[in-house]
N, C-alpha and C. Protein backbone atom coordinates (compact mmCIF):
# COMPACT_ATOMS: atom_id res chain seq x y z
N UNK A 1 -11.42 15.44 22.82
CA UNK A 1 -11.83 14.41 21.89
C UNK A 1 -12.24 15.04 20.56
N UNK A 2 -11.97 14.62 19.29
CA UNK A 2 -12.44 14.66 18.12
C UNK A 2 -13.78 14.62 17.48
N UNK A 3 -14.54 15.51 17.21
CA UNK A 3 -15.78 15.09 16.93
C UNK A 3 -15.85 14.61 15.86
N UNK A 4 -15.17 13.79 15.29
CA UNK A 4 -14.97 12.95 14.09
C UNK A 4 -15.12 11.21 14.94
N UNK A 5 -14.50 10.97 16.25
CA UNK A 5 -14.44 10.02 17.24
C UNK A 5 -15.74 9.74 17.86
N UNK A 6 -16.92 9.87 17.53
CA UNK A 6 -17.91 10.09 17.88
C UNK A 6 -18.98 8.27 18.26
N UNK A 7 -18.74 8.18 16.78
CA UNK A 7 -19.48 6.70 16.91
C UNK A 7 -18.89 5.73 17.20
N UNK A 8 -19.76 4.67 17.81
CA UNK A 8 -18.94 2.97 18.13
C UNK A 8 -19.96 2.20 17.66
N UNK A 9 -19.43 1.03 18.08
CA UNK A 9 -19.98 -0.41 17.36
C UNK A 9 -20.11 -0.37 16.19
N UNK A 10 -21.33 -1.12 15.47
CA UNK A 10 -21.26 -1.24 13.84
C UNK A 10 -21.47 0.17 13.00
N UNK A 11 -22.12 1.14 13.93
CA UNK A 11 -21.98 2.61 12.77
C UNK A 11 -20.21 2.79 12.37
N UNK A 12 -19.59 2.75 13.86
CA UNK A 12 -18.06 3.20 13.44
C UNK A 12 -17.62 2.06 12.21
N UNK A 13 -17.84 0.77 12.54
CA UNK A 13 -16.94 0.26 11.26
C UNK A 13 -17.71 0.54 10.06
N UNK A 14 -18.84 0.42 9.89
CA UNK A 14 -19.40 1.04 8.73
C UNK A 14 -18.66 2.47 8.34
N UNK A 15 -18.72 3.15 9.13
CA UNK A 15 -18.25 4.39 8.87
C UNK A 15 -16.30 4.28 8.36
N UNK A 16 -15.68 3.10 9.08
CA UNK A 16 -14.31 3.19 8.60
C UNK A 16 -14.33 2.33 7.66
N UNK A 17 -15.29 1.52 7.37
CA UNK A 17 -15.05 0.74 5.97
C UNK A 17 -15.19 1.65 4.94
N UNK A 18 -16.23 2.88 4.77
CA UNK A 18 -16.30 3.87 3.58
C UNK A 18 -15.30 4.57 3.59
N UNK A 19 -14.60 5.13 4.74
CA UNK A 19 -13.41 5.84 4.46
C UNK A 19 -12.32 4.97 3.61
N UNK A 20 -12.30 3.59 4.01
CA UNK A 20 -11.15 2.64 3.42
C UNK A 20 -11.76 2.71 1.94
N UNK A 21 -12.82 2.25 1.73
CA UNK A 21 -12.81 1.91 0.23
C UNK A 21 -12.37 3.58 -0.21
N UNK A 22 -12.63 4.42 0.27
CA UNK A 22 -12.79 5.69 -0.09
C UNK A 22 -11.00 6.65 -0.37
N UNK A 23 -10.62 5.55 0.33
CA UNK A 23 -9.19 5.90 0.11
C UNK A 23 -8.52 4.94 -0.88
N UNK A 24 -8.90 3.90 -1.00
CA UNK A 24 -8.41 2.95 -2.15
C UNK A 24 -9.08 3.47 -3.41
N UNK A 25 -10.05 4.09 -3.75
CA UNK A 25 -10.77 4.64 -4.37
C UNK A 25 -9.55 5.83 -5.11
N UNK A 26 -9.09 6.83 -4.36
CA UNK A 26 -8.80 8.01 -4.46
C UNK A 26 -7.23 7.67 -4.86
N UNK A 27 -6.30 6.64 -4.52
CA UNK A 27 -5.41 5.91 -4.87
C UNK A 27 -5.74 5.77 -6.08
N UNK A 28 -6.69 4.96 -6.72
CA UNK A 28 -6.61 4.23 -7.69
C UNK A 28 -6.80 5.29 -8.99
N UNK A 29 -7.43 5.84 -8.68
CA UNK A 29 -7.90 7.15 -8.94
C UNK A 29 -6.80 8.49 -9.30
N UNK A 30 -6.17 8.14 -8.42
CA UNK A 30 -5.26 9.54 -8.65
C UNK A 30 -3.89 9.11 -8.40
N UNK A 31 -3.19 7.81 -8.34
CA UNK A 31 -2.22 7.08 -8.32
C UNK A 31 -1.49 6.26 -9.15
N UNK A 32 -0.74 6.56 -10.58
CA UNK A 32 -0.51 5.99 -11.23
C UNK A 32 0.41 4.63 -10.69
N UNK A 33 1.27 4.51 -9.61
CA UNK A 33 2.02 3.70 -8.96
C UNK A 33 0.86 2.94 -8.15
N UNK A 34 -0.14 3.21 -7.51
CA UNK A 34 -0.93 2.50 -6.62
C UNK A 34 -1.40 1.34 -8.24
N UNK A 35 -2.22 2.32 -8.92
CA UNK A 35 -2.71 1.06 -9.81
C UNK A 35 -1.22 0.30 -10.61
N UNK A 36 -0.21 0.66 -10.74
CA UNK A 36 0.62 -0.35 -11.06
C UNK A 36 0.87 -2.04 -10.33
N UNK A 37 0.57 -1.35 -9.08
CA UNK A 37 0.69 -2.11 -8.06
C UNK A 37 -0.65 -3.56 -7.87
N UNK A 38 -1.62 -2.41 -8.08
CA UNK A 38 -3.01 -3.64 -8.18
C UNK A 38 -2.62 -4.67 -9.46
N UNK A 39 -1.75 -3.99 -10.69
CA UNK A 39 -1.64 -4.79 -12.03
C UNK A 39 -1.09 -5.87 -11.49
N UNK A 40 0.09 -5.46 -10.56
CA UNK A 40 1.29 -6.41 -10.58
C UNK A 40 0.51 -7.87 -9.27
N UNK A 41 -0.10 -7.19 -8.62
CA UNK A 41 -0.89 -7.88 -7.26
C UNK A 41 -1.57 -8.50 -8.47
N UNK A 42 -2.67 -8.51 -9.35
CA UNK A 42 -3.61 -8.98 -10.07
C UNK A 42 -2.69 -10.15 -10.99
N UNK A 43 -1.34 -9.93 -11.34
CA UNK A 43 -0.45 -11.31 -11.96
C UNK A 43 -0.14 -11.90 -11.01
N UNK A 44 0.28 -11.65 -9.82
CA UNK A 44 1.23 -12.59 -8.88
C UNK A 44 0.23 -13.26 -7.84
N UNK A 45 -0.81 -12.78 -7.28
CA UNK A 45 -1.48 -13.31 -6.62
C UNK A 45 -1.94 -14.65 -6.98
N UNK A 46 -2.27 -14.24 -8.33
CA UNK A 46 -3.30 -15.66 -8.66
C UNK A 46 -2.14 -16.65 -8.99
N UNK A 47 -0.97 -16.34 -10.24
CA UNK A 47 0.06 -16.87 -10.00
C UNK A 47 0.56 -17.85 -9.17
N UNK A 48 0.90 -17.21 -7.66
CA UNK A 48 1.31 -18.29 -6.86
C UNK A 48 -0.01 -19.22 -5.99
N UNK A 49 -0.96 -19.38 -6.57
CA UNK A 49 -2.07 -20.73 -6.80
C UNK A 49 -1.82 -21.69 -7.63
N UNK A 50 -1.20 -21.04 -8.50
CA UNK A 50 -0.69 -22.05 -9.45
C UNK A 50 0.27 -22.93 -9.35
N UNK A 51 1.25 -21.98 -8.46
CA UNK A 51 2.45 -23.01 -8.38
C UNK A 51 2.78 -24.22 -7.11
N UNK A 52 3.73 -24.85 -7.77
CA UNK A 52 3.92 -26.14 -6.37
C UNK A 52 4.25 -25.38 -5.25
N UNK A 53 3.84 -24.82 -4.17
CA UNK A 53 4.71 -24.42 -3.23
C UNK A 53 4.06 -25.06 -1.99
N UNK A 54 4.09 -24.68 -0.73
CA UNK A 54 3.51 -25.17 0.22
C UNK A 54 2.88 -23.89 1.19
N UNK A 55 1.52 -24.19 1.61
CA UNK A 55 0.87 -22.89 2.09
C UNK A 55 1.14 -21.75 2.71
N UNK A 56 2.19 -22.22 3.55
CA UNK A 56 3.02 -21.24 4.56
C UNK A 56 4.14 -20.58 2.89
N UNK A 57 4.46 -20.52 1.91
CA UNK A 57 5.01 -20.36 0.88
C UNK A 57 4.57 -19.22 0.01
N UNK A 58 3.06 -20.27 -0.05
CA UNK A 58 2.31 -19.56 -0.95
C UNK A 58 1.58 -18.37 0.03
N UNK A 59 1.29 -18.43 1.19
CA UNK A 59 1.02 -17.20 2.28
C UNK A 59 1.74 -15.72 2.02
N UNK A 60 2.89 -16.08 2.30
CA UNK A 60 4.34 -15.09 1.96
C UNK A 60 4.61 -14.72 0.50
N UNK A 61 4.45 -15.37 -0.07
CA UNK A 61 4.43 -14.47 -2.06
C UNK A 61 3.30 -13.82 -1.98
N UNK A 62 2.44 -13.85 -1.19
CA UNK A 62 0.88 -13.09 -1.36
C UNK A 62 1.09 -11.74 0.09
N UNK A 63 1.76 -11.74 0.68
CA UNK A 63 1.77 -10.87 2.02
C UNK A 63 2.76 -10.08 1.22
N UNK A 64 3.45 -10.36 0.68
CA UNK A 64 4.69 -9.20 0.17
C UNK A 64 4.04 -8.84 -0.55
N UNK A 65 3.29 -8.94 -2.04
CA UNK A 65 2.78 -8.61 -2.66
C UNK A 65 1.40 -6.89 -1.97
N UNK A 66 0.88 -7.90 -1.35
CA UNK A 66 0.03 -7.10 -0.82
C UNK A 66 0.54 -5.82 0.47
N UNK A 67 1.44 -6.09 1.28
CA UNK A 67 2.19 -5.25 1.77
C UNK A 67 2.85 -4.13 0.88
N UNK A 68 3.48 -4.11 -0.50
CA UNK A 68 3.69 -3.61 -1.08
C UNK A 68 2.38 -2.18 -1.98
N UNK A 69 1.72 -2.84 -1.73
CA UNK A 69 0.09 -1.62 -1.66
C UNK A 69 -0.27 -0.64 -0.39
N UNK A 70 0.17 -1.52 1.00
CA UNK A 70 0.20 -1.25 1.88
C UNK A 70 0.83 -0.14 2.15
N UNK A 71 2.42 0.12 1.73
CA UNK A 71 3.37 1.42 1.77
C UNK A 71 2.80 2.16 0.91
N UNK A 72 2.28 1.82 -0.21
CA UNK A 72 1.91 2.59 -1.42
C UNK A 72 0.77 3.58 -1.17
N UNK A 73 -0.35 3.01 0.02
CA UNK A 73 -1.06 3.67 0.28
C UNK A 73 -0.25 4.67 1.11
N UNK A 74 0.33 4.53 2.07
CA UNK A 74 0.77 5.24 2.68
C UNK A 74 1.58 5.86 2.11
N UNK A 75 2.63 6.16 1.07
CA UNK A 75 3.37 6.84 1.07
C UNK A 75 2.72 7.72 0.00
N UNK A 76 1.52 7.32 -0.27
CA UNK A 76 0.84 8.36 -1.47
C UNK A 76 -0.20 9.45 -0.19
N UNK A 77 -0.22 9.03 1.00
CA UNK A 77 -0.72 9.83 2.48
C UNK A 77 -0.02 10.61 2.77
N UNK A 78 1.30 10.30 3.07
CA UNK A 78 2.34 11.17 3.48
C UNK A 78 3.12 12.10 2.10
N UNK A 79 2.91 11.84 0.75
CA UNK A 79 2.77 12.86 -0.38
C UNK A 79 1.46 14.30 0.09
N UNK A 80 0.53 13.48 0.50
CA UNK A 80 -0.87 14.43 -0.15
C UNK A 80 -0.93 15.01 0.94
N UNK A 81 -0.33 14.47 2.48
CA UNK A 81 -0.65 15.59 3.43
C UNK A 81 0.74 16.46 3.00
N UNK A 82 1.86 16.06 3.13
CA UNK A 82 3.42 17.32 2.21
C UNK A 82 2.56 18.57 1.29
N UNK A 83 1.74 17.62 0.81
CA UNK A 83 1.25 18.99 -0.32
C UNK A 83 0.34 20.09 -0.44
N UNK A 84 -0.56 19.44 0.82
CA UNK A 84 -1.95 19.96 1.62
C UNK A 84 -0.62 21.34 2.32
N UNK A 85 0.28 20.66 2.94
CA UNK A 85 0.69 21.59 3.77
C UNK A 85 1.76 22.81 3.52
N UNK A 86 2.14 22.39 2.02
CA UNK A 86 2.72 23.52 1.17
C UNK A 86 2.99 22.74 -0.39
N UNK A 87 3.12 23.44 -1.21
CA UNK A 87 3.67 23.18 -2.51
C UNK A 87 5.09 23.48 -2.88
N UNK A 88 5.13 24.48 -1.61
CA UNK A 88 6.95 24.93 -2.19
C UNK A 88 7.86 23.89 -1.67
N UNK A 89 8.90 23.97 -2.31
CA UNK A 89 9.66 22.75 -2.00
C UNK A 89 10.71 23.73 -1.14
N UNK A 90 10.80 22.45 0.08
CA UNK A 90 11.24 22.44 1.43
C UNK A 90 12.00 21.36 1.77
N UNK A 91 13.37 21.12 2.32
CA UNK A 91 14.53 20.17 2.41
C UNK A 91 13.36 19.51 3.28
N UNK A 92 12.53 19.64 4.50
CA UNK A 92 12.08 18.47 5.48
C UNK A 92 10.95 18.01 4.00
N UNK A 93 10.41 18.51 3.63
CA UNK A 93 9.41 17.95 2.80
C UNK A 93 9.46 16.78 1.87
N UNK A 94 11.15 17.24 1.29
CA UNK A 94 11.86 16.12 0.21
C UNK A 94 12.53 15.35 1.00
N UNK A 95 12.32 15.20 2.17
CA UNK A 95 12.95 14.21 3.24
C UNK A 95 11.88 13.19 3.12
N UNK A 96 10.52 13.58 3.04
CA UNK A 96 9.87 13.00 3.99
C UNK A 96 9.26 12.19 2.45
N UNK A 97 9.19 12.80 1.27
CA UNK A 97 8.51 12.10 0.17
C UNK A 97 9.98 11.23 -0.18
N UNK A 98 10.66 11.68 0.47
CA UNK A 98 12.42 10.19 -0.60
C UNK A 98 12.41 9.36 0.48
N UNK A 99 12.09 9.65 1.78
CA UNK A 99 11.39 8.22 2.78
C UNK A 99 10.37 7.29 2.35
N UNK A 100 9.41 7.85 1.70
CA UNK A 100 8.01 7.27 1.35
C UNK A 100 8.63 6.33 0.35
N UNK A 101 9.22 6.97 -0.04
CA UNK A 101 9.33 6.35 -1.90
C UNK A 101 10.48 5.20 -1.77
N UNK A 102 11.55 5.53 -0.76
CA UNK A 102 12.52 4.39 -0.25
C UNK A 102 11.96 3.47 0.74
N UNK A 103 10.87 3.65 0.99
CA UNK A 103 10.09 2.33 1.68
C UNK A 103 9.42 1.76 0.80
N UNK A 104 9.02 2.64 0.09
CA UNK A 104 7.91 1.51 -1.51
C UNK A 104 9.59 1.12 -2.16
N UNK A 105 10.46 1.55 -2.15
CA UNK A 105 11.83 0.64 -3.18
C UNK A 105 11.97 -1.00 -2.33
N UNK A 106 11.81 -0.59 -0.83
CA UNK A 106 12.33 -1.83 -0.14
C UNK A 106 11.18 -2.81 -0.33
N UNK A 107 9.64 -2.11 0.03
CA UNK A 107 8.99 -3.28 -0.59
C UNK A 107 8.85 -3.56 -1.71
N UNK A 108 8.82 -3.24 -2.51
CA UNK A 108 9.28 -3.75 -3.84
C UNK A 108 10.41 -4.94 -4.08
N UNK A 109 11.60 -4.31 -3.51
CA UNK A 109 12.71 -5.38 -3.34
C UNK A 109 12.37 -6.56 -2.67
N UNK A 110 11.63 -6.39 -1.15
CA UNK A 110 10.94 -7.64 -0.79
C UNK A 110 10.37 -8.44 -1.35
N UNK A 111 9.47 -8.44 -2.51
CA UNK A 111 8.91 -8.95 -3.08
C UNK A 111 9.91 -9.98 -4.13
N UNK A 112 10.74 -8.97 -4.91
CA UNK A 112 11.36 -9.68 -5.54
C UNK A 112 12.32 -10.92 -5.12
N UNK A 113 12.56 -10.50 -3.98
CA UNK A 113 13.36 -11.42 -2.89
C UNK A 113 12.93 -12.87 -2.55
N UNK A 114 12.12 -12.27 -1.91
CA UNK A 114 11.26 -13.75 -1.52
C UNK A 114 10.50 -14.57 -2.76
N UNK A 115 10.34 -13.75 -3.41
CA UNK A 115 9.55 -14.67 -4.77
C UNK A 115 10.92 -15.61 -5.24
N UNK A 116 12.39 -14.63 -5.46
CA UNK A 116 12.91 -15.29 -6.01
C UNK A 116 13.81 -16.75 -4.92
N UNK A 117 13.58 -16.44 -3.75
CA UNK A 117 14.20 -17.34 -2.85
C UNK A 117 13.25 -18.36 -2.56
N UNK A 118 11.96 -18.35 -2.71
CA UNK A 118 10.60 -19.57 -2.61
C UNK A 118 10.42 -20.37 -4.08
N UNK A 119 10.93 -19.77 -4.91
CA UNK A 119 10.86 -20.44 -6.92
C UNK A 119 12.25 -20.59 -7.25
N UNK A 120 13.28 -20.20 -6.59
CA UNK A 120 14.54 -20.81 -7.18
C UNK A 120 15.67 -21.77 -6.52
């Protein structure tokens, strides 16, 4: 066992809520694409409140949106551990950051997708 695995009940989520803000933190922080992402979340979210749609509608323009932060965190995880674990560039390494970055393309594309198939 991990001595990081240590606590339960409300210490542990206390304890994983600071790591979360603590990683959205360090994103925002050191992520020029993560904060693009909050810009674009910060127009579209409120956005589709505005518009006629119907809840199950307006649910889904807001889940893509926010899913799209979701990879972002992660693929800015799977950058920083690549880099923790060398700097030299390595064919598995540029495998693994043009995965990251082709899952933030697809959500991205998701987004545009469904926005444009729920408004047109």
């Amino acid at each position: 066992m991990s001595p990081f695995k240590g606590q339960t009940g409300l210490k542990r989520i206390l304890n994983a809520t600071g790591y979360s803000l603590a990683g959205m933190r360090a994103a925002f922080l050191g992520e020029a694409a993560f904060r693009q992402l909050v810009l674009l979340n910060a127009v579209l979210v409120p956005l589709s409140f505005m518009l006629h749609v119907s809840r199950v509608e307006r649910a889904l323009l807001i889940a893509v949106c926010l899913l799209a932060l979701i990879v972002e965190l992660l693929n800015s995880a799977v950058e920083a551990a690549i880099d923790r674990i060398s700097l030299e560039l390595h064919p598995l390494s540029k495998n693994a950051k043009d995965m990251g970055s082709a899952a933030q393309f697809v959500a991205l594309a998701m987004i545009a997708l469904v926005w444009a198939v729920i408004l047109l």
